[in-house]
N, C-alpha and C. Protein backbone atom coordinates (compact mmCIF):
# COMPACT_ATOMS: atom_id res chain seq x y z
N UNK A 1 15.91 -15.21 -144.17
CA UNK A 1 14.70 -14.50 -143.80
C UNK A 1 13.60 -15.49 -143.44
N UNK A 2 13.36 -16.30 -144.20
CA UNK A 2 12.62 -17.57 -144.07
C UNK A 2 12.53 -18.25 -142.77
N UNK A 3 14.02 -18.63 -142.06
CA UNK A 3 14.21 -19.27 -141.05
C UNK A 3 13.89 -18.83 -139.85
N UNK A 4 14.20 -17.25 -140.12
CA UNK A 4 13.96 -16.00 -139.24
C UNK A 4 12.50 -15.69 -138.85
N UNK A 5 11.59 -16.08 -139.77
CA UNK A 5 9.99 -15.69 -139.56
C UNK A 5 9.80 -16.83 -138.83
N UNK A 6 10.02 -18.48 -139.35
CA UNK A 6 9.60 -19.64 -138.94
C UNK A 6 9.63 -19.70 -137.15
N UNK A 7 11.51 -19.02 -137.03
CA UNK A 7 11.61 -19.45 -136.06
C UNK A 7 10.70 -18.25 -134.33
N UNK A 8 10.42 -17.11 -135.28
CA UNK A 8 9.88 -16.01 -134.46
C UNK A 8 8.07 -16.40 -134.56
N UNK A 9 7.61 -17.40 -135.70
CA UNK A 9 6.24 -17.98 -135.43
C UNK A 9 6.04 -19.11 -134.73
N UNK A 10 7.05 -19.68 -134.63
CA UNK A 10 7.22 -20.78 -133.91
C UNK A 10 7.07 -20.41 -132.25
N UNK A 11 7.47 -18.99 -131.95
CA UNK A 11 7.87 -18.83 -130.60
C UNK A 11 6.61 -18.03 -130.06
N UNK A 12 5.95 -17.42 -131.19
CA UNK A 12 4.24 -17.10 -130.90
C UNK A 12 3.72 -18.20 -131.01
N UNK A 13 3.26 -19.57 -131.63
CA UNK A 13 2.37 -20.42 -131.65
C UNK A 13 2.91 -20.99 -130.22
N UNK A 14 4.04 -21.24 -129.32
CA UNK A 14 4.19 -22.15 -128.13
C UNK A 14 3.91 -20.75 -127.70
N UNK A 15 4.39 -19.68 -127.26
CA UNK A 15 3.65 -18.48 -126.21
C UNK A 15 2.11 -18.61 -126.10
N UNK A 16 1.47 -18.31 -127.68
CA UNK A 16 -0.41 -18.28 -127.37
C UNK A 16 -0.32 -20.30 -126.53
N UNK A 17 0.35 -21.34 -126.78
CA UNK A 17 -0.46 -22.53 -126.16
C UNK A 17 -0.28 -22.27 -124.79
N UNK A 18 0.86 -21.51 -124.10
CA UNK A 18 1.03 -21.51 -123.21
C UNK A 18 0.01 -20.76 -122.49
N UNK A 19 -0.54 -19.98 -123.05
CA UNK A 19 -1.07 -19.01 -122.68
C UNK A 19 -2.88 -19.55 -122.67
N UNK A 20 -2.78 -20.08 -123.48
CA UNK A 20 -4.12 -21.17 -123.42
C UNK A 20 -3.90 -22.29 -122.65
N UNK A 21 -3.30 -22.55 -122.15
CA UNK A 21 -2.98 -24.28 -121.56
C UNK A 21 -3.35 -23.24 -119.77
N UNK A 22 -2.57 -22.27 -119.63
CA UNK A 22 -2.68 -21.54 -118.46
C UNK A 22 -3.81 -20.69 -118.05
N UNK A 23 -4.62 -20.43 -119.00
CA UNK A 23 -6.14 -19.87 -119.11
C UNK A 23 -6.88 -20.68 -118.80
N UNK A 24 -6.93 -22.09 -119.35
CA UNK A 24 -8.05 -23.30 -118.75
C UNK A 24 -7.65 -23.76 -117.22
N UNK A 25 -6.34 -23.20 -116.64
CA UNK A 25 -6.24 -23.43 -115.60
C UNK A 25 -5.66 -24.76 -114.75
N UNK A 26 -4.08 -24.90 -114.30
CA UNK A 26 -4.14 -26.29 -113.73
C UNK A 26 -4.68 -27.18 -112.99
N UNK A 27 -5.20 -28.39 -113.19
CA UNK A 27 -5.55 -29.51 -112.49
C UNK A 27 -5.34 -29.67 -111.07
N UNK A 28 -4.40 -29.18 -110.74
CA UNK A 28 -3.81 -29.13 -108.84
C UNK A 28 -3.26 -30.49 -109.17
N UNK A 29 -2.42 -30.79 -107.84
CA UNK A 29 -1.77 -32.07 -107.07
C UNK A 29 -2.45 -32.66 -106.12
N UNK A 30 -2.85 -33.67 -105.96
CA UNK A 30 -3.63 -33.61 -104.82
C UNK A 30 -2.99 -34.02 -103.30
N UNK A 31 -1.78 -34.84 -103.93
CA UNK A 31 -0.41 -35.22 -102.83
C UNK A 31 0.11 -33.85 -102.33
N UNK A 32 -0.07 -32.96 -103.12
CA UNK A 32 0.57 -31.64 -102.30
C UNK A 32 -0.71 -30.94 -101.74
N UNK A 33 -2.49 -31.20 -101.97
CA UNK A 33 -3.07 -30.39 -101.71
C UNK A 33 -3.37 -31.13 -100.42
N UNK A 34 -2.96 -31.71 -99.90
CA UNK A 34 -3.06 -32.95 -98.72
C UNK A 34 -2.57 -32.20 -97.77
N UNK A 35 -0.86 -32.00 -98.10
CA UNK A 35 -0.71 -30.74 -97.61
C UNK A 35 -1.02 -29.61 -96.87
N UNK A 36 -1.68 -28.82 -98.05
CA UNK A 36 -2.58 -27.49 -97.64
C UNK A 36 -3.52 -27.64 -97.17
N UNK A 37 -4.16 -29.24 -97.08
CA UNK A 37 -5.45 -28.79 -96.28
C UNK A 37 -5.16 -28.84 -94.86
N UNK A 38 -3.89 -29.55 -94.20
CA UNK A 38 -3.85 -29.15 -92.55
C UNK A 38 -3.63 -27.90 -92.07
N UNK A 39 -3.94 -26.84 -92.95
CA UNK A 39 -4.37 -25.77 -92.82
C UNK A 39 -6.11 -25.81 -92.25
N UNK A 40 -6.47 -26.19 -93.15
CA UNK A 40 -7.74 -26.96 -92.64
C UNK A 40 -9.21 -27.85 -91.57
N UNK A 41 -7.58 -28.46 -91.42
CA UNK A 41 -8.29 -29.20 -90.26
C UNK A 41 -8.55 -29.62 -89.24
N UNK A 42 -8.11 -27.95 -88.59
CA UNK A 42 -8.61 -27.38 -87.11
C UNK A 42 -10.04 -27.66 -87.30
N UNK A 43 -10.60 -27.42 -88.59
CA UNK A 43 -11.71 -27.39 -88.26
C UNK A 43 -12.67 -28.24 -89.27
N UNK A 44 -12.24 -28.75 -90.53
CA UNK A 44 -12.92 -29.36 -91.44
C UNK A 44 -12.41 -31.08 -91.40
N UNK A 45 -13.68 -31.34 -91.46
CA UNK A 45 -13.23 -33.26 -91.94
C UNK A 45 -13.40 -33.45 -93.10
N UNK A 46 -12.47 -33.96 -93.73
CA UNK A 46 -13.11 -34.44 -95.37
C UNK A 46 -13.35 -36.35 -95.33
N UNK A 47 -14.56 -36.86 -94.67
CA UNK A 47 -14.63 -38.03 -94.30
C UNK A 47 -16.05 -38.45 -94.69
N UNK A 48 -16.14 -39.80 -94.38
CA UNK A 48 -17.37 -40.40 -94.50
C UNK A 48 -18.11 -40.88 -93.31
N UNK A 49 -17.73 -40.12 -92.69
CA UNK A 49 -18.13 -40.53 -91.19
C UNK A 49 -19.55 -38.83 -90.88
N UNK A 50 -20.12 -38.66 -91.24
CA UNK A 50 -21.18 -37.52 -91.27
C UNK A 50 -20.97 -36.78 -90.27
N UNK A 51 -19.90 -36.66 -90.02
CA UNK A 51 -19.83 -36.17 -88.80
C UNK A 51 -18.78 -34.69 -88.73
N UNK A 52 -19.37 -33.50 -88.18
CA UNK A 52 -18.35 -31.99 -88.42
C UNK A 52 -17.53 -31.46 -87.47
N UNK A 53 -16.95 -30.86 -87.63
CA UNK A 53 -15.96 -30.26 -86.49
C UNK A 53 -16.75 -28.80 -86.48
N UNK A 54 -15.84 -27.57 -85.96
CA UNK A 54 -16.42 -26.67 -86.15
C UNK A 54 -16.68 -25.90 -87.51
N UNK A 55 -15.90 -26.24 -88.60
CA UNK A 55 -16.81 -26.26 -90.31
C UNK A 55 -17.21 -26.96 -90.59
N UNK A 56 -18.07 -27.87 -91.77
CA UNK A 56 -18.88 -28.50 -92.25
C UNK A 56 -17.90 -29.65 -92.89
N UNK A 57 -18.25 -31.33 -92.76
CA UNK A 57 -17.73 -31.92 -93.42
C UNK A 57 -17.55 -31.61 -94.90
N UNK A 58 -16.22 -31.79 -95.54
CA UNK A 58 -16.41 -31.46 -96.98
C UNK A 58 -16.26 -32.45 -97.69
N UNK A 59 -16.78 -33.58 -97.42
CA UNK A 59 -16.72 -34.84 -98.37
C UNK A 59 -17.76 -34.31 -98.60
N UNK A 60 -17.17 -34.95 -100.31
CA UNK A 60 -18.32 -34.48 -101.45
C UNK A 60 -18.87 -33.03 -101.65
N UNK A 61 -18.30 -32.03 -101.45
CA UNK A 61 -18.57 -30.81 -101.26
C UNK A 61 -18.73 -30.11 -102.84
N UNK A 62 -17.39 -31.03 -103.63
CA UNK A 62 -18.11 -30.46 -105.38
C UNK A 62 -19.06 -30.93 -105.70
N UNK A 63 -19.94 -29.98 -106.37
CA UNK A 63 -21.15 -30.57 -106.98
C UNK A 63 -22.04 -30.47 -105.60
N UNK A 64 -21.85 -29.92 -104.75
CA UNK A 64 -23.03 -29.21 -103.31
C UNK A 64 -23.35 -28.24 -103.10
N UNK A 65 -24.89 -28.05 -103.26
CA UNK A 65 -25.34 -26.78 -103.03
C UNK A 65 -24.36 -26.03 -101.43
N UNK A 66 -23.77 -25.01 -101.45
CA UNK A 66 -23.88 -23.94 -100.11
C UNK A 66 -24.64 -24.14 -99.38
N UNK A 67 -24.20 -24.21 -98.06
CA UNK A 67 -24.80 -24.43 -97.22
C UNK A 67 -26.05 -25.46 -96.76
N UNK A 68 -25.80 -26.46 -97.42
CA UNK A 68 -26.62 -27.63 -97.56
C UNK A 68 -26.33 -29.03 -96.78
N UNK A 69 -24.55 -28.94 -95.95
CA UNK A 69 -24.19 -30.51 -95.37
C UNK A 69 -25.27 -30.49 -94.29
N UNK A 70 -26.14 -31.86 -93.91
CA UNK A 70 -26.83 -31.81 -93.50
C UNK A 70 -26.43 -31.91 -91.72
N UNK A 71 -27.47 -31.10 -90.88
CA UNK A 71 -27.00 -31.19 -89.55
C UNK A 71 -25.75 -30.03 -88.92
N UNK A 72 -25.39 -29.47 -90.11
CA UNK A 72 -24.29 -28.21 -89.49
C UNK A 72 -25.55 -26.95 -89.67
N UNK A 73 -24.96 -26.04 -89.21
CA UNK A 73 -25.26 -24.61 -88.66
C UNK A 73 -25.21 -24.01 -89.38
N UNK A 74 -25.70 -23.34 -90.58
CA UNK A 74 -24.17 -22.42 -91.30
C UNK A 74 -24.89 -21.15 -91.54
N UNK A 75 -24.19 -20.30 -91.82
CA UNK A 75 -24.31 -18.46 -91.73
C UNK A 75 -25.54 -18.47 -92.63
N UNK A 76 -26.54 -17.16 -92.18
CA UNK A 76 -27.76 -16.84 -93.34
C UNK A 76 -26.70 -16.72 -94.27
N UNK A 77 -25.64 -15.74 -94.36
CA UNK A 77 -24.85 -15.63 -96.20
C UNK A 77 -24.69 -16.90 -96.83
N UNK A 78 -24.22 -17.69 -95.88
CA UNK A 78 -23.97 -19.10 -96.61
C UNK A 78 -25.02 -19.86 -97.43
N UNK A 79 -26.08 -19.91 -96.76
CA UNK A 79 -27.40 -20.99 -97.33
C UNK A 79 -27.92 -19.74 -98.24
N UNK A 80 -27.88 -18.58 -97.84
CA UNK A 80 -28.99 -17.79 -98.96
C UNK A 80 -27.71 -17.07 -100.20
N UNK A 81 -26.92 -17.99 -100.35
CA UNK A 81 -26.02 -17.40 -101.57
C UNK A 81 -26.62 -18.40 -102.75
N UNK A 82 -27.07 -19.46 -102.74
CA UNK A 82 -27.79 -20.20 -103.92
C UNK A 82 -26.30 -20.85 -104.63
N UNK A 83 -25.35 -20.53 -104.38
CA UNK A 83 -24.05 -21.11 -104.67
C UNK A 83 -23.70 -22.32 -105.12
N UNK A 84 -23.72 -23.28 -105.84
CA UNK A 84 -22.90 -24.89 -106.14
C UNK A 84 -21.62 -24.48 -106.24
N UNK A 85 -20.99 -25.39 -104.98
CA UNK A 85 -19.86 -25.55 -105.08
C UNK A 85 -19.12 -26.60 -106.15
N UNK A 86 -17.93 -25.52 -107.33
CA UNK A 86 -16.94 -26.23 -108.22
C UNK A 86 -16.16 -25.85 -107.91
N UNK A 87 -14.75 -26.19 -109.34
CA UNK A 87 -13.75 -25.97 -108.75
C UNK A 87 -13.25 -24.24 -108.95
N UNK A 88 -14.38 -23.43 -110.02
CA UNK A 88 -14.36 -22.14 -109.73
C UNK A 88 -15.12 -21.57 -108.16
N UNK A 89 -16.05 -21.99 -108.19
CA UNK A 89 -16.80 -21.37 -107.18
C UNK A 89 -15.37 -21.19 -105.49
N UNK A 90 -15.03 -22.72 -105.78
CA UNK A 90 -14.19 -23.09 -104.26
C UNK A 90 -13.16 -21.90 -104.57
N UNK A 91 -12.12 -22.08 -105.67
CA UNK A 91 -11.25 -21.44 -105.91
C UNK A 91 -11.61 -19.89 -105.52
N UNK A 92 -13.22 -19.17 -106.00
CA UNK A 92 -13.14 -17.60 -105.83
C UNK A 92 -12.93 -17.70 -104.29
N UNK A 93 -13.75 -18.70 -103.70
CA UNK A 93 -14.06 -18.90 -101.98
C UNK A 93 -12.96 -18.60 -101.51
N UNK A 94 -12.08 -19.37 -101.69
CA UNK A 94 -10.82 -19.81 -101.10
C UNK A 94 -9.81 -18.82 -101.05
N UNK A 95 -10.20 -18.25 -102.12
CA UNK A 95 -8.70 -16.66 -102.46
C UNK A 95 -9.05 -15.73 -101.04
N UNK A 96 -10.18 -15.55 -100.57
CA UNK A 96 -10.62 -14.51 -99.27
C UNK A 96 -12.33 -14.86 -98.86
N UNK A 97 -12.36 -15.74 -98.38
CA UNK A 97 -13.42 -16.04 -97.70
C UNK A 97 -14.62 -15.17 -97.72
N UNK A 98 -14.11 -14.09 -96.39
CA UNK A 98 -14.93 -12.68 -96.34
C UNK A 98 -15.48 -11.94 -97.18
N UNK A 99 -14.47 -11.56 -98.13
CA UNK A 99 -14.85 -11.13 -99.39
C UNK A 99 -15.81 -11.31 -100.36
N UNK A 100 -15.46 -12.82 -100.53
CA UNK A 100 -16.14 -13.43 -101.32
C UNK A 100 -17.38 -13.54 -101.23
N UNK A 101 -17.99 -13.68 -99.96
CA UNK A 101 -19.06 -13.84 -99.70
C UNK A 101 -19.44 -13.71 -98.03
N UNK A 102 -19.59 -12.16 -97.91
CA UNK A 102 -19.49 -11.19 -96.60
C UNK A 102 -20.77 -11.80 -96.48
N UNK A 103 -20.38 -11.72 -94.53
CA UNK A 103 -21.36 -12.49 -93.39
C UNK A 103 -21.12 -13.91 -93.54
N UNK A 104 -20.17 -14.74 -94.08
CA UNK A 104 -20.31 -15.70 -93.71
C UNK A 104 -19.39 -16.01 -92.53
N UNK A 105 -19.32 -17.42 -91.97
CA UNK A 105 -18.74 -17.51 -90.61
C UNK A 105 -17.39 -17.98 -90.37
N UNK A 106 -16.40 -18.74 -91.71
CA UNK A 106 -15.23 -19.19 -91.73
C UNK A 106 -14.50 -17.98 -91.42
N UNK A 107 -13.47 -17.67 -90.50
CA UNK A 107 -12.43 -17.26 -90.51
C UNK A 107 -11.06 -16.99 -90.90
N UNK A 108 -11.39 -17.92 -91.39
CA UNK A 108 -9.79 -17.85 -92.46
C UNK A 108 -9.31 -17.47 -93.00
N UNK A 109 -8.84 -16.93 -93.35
CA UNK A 109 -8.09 -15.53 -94.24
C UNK A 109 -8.46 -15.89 -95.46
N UNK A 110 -7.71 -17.43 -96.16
CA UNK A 110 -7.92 -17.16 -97.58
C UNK A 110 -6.38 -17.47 -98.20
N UNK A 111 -6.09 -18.00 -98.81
CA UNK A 111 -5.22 -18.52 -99.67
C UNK A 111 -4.84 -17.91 -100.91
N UNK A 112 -4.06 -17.27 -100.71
CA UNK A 112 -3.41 -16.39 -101.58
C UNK A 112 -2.42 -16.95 -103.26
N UNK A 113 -1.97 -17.68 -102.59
CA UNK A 113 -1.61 -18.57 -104.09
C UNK A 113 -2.40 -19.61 -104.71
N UNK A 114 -2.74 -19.21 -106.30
CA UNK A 114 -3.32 -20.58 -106.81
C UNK A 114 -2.91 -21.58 -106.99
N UNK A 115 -1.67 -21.74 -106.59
CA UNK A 115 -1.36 -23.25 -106.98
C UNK A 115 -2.14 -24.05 -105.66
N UNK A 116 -1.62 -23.48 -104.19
CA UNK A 116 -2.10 -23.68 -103.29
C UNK A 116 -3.61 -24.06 -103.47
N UNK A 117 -4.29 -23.09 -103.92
CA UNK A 117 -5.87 -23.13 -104.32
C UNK A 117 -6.42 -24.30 -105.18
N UNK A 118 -5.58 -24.40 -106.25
CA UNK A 118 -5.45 -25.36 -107.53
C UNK A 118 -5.35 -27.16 -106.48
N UNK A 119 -4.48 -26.97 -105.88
CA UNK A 119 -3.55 -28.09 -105.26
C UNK A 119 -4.54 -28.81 -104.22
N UNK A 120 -5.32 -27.64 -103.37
CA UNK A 120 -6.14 -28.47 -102.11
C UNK A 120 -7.79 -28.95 -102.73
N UNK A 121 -8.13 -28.18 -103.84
CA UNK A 121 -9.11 -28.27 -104.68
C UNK A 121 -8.85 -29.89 -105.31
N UNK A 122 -7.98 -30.43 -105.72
CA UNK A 122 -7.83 -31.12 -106.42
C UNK A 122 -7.63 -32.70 -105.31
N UNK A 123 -7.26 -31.94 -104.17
CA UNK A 123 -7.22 -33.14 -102.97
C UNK A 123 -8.44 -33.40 -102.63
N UNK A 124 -9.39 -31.84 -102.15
CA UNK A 124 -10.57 -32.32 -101.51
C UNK A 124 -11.58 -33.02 -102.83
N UNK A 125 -11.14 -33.49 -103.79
CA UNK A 125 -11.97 -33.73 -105.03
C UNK A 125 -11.51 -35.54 -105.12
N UNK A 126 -10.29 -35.71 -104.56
CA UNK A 126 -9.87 -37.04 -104.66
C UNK A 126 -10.33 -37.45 -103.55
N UNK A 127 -10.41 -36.97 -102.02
CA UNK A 127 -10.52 -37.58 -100.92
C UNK A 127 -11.70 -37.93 -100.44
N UNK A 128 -13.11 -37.25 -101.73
CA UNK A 128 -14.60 -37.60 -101.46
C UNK A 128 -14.75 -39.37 -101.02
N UNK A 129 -15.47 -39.72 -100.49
CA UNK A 129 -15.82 -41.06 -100.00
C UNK A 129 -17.59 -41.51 -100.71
């Protein structure tokens, strides 16, 4: 009976870590979010060269106010959302653009898997200059 409880508490204490380890959310890859961003970069540079394509350079984009790279264009929704971009904020962004924050001007559908989400988050966070 003994062995029987141990081994059925044993299998709730690794379920709840799992379940907490997966609540704080993974770190991403950033070798695979390298990847997902040539999804990307029709239209985004992630460089140190100040310079944009038709979206806004995103070097250094965590820890940046919305609509703030200097010298781009960007939608009234964009600048008047008061927004800092993290790795929640990007992540809600990223799941459906539109949605997220209607009237703005990206097109993109939106990235449907988080790992994907997790993965390019974690690239554009390594590739700042």
């Amino acid at each position: 009976m003994k062995m029987r409880f141990a081994g059925a508490f044993g299998m709730l204490v690794a379920a709840g870590c799992a379940t907490v380890s997966l609540a704080a959310g993974p770190a991403g890859d950033p070798v695979k979010g390298k990847t997902v961003f040539a999804r990307c970069m029709a239209c985004h540079k992630i460089d140190a060269s100040n310079t944009s394509g038709l979206g806004p350079n995103l070097n250094r984009v965590v820890g940046r106010r919305a609509g703030s790279y200097p010298g781009f264009r960007y939608s009234p929704a964009m600048t008047a959302s008061g927004r800092v971009w993290n790795e929640a904020t990007l992540d809600a962004y990223l799941t459906a653009p539109a949605r997220n924050m209607p009237g703005n001007r990206m097109v993109f559908p939106g990235l449907a898997n988080p790992v994907d989400r997790q993965n390019l988050i974690a690239y554009i966070k390594s590739a700042a200059k």
